[in-house]
Protein backbone atom coordinates (compact mmCIF):
# COMPACT_ATOMS: atom_id res chain seq x y z
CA UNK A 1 4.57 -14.89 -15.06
CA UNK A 2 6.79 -16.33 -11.97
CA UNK A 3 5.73 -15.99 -8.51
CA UNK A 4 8.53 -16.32 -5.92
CA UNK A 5 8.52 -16.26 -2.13
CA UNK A 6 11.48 -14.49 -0.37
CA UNK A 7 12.73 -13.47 3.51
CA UNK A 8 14.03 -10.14 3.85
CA UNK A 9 15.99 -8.94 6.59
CA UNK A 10 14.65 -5.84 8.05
CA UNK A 11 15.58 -3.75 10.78
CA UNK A 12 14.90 -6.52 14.06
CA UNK A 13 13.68 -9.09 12.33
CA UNK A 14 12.16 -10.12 8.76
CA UNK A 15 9.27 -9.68 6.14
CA UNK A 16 7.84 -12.07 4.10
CA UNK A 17 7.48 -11.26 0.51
CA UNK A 18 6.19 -12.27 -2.64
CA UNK A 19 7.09 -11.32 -5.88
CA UNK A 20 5.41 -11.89 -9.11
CA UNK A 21 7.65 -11.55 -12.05
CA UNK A 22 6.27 -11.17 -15.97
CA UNK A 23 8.21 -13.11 -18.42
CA UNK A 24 9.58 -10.02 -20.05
CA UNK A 25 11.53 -7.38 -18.45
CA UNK A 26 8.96 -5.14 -16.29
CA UNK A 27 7.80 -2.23 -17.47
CA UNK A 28 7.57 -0.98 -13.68
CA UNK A 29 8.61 -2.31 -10.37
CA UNK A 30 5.46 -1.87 -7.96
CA UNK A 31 5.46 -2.16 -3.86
CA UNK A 32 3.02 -2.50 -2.23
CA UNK A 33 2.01 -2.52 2.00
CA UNK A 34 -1.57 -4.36 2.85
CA UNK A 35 -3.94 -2.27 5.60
CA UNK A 36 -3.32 -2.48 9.02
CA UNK A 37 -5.94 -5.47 9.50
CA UNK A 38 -4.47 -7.30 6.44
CA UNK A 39 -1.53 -9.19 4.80
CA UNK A 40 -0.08 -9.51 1.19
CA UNK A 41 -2.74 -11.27 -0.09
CA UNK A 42 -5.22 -8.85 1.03
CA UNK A 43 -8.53 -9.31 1.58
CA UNK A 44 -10.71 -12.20 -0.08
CA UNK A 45 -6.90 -12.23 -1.79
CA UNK A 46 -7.52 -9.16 -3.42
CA UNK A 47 -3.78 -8.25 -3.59
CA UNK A 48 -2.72 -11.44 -4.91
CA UNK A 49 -4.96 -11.68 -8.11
CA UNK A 50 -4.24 -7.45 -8.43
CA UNK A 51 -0.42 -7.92 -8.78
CA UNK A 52 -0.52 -11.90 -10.65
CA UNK A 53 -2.74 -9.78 -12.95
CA UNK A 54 -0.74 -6.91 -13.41
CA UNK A 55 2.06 -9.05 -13.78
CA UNK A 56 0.97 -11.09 -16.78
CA UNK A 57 0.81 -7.79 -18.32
CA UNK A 58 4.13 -6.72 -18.04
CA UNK A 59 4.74 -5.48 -14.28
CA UNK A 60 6.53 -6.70 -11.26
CA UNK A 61 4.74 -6.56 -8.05
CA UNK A 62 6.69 -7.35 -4.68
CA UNK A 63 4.28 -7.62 -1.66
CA UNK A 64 4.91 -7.35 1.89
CA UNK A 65 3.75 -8.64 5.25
CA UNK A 66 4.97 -6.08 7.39
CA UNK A 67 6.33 -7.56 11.20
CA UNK A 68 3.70 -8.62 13.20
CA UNK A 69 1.39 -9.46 10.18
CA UNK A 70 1.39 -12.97 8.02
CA UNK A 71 4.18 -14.86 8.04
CA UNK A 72 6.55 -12.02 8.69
CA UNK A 73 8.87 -12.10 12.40
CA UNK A 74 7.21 -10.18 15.24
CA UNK A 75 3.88 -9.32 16.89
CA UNK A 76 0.61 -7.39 16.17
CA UNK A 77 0.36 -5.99 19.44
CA UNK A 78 4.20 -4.49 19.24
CA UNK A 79 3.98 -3.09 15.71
CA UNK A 80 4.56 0.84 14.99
CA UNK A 81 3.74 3.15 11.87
CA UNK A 82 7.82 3.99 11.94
CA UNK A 83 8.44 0.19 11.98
CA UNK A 84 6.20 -0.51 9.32
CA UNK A 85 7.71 2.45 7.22
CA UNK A 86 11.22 0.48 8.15
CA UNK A 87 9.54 -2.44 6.36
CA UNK A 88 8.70 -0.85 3.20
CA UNK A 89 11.85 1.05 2.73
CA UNK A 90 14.18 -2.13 2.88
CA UNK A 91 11.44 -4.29 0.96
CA UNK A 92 11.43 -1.73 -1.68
CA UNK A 93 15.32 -1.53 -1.75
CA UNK A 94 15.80 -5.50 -2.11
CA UNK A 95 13.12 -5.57 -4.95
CA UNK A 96 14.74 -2.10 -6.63
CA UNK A 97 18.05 -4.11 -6.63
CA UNK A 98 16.69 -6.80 -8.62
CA UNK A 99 15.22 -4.27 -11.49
CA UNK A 100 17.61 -0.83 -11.38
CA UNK A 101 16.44 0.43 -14.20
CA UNK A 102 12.94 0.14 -14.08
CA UNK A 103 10.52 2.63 -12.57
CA UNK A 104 9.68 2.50 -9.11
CA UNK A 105 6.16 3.12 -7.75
CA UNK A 106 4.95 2.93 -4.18
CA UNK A 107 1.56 1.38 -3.54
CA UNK A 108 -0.86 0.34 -0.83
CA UNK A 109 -4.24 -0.69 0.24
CA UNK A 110 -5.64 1.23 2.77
CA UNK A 111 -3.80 2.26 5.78
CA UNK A 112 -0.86 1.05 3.31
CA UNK A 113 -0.61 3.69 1.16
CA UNK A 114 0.27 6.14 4.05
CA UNK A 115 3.08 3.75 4.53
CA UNK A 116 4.05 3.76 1.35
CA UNK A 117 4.19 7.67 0.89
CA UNK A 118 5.69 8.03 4.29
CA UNK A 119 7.98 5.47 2.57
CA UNK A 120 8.74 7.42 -0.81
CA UNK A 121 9.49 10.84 1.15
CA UNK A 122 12.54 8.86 2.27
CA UNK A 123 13.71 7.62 -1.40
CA UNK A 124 15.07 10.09 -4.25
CA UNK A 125 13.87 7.33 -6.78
CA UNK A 126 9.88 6.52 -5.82
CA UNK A 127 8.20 7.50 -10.25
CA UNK A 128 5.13 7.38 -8.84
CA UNK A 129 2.42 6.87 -5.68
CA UNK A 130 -0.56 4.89 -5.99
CA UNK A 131 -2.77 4.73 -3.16
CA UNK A 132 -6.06 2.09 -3.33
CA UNK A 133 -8.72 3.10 -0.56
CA UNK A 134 -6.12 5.46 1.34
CA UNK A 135 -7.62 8.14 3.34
CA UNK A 136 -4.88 9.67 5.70
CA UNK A 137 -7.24 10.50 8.31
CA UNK A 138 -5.15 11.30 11.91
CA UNK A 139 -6.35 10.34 15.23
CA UNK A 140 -5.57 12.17 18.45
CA UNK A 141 -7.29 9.86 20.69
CA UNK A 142 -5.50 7.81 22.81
CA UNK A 143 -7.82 5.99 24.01
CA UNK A 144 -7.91 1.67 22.30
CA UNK A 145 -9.30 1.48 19.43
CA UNK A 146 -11.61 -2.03 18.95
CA UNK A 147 -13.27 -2.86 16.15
CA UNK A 148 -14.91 -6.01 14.41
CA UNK A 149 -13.41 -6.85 11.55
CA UNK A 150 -15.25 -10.10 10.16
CA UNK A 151 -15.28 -12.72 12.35
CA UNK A 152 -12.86 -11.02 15.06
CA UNK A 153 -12.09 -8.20 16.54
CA UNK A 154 -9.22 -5.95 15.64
CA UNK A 155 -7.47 -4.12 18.41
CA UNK A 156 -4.84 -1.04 17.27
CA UNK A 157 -1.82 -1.28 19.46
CA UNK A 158 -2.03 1.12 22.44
CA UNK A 159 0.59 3.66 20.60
CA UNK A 160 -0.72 4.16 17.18
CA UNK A 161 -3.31 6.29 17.61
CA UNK A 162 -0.54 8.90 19.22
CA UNK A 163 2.13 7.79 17.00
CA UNK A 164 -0.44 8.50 13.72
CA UNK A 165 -1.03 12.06 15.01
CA UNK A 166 1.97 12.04 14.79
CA UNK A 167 3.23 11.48 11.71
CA UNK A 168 1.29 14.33 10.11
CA UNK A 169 0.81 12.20 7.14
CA UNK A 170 -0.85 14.20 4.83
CA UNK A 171 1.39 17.27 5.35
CA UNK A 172 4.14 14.59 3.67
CA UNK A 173 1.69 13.40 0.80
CA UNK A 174 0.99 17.11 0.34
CA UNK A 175 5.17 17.62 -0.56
CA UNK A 176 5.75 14.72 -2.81
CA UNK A 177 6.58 15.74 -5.79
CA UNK A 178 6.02 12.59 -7.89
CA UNK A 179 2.99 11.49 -9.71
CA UNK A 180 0.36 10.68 -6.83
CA UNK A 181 -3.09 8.89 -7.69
CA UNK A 182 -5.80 7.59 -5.38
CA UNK A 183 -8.34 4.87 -6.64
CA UNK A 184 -11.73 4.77 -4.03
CA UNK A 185 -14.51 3.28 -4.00
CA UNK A 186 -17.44 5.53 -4.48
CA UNK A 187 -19.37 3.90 -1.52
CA UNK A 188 -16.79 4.16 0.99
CA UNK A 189 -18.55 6.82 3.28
CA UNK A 190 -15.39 7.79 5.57
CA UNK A 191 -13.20 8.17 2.62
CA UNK A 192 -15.47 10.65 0.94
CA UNK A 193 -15.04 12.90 3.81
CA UNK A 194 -11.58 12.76 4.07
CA UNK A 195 -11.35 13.55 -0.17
CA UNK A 196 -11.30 17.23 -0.16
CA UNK A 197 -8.12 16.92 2.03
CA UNK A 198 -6.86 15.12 -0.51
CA UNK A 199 -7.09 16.25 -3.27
CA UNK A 200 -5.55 19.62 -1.36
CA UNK A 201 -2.29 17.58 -1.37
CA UNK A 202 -2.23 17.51 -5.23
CA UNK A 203 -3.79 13.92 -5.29
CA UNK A 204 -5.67 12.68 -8.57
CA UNK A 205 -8.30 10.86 -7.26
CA UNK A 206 -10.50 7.88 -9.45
CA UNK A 207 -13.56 7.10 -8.28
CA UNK A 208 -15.11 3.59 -8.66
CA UNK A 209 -18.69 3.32 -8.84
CA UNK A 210 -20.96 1.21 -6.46
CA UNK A 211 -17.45 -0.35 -4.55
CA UNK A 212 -17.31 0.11 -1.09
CA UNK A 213 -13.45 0.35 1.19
CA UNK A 214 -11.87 -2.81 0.21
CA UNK A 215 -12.60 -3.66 -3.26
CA UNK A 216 -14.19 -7.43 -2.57
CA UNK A 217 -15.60 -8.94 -5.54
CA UNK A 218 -14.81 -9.93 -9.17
CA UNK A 219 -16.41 -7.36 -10.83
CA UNK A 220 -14.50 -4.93 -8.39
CA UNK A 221 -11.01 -6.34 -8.70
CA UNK A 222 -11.24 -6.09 -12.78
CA UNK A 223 -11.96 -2.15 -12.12
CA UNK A 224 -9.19 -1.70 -9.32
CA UNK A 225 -6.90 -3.79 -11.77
CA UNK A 226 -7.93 -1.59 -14.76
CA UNK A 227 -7.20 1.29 -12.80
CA UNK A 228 -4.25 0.23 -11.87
CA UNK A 229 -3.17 -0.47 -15.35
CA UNK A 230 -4.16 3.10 -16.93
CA UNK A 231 -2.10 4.55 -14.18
CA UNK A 232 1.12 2.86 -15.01
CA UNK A 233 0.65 3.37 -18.63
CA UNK A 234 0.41 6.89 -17.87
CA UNK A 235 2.41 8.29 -15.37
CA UNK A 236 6.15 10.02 -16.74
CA UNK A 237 9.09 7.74 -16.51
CA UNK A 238 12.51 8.67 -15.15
């Protein structure tokens, strides 16, 4: 496999992104967005041994920092679910111009796979969604939202809560029409209560046993990755 580090212009700035290339030409062409606390490696760089993995099996994988996040332009405290959306769409269209003819499918991690199905209602050419801990809950409060996350704390930008109502993301899962599978872990309590929502939207969801929200751990990237893998073997090319 290659791995290869690239700028793309986006809409007031840039993103950082890193694409892992097989030797042979890709059977599909995966995106993917990190969570909102993250980057493209993900965390305990569980992005960057999912896609290096996936791509010495045959797939190409370009990953994203979205603005504000890693090494992409901008800053945390000014970034927006529409500008992150921005991000994927024009990530997605640089990597789909390197492989036309192979299948697209959105990903993310978290709080990324909303971005990336927000992303794919705006594209006529998204094969498939996969979303990896992705729960779509919406928050009306307005009021900051602080938590710790490791050795910091994480503080959501004054509009997103708002802006997230918003975006009634589930109501634009819910009319996708492509292939759409979720991969949990069966310990991660908030996700679980979100599910039945869900799978209303015509999701397929895989659960993982004994993994909790973010997948951290050998054992647990080997059944995220094999996951992963059944999925693209699976899904109906165009």
């Amino acid at each position: 496999m290659k791995r290869t580090e690239q700028i793309v212009p986006v809409p007031g700035g840039h993103c950082f992104v890193v694409l892992d290339e097989p030797d042979t030409a890709p059977t599909a062409l995966v995106t993917c967005g990190h969570g909102l606390t993250g980057d493209r490696c993900g965390p305990a760089d569980l992005l960057s041994h999912w896609a290096g993995d996936l791509a010495r099996s045959g797939v190409a994988v370009a990953r994203m920092d979205f603005r504000g996040s890693g090494d992409s332009s901008g800053i945390w405290a000014d970034t927006t679910f529409d500008g992150m959306v921005s991000d994927y769409l024009a990530v997605a269209t640089w990597a789909k111009s390197r492989y036309p003819d192979t299948p697209l499918v959105h990903a993310g991690l978290s709080t990324g796979g909303v971005i990336a199905a927000m992303a794919a209602a705006r594209r006529s050419d998204v094969a498939a969604l996969l979303l990896m801990s992705t729960d779509f809950w919406e928050e009306p409060d307005p009021r900051p939202f602080v938590e710790v996350v490791r050795d910091g704390e994480f503080h959501e930008p004054l509009m997103m809560p708002p802006e997230r109502d918003a975006l009634r993301a589930r109501d634009v899962l819910a009319r996708l029409a492509c292939p759409k599978r979720l991969i949990y872990g069966e310990l991660d309590t908030f996700l679980l209560s979100e599910l039945p929502r869900l799978l209303s939207c015509d999701v397929e969801a895989v659960p993982v046993p004994g993994v909790g929200h973010l997948f951290e751990g050998v054992a647990e990237r080997r059944a995220l990755l094999a996951c992963t893998q059944r999925f693209l073997k699976e899904f109906p090319r165009r």
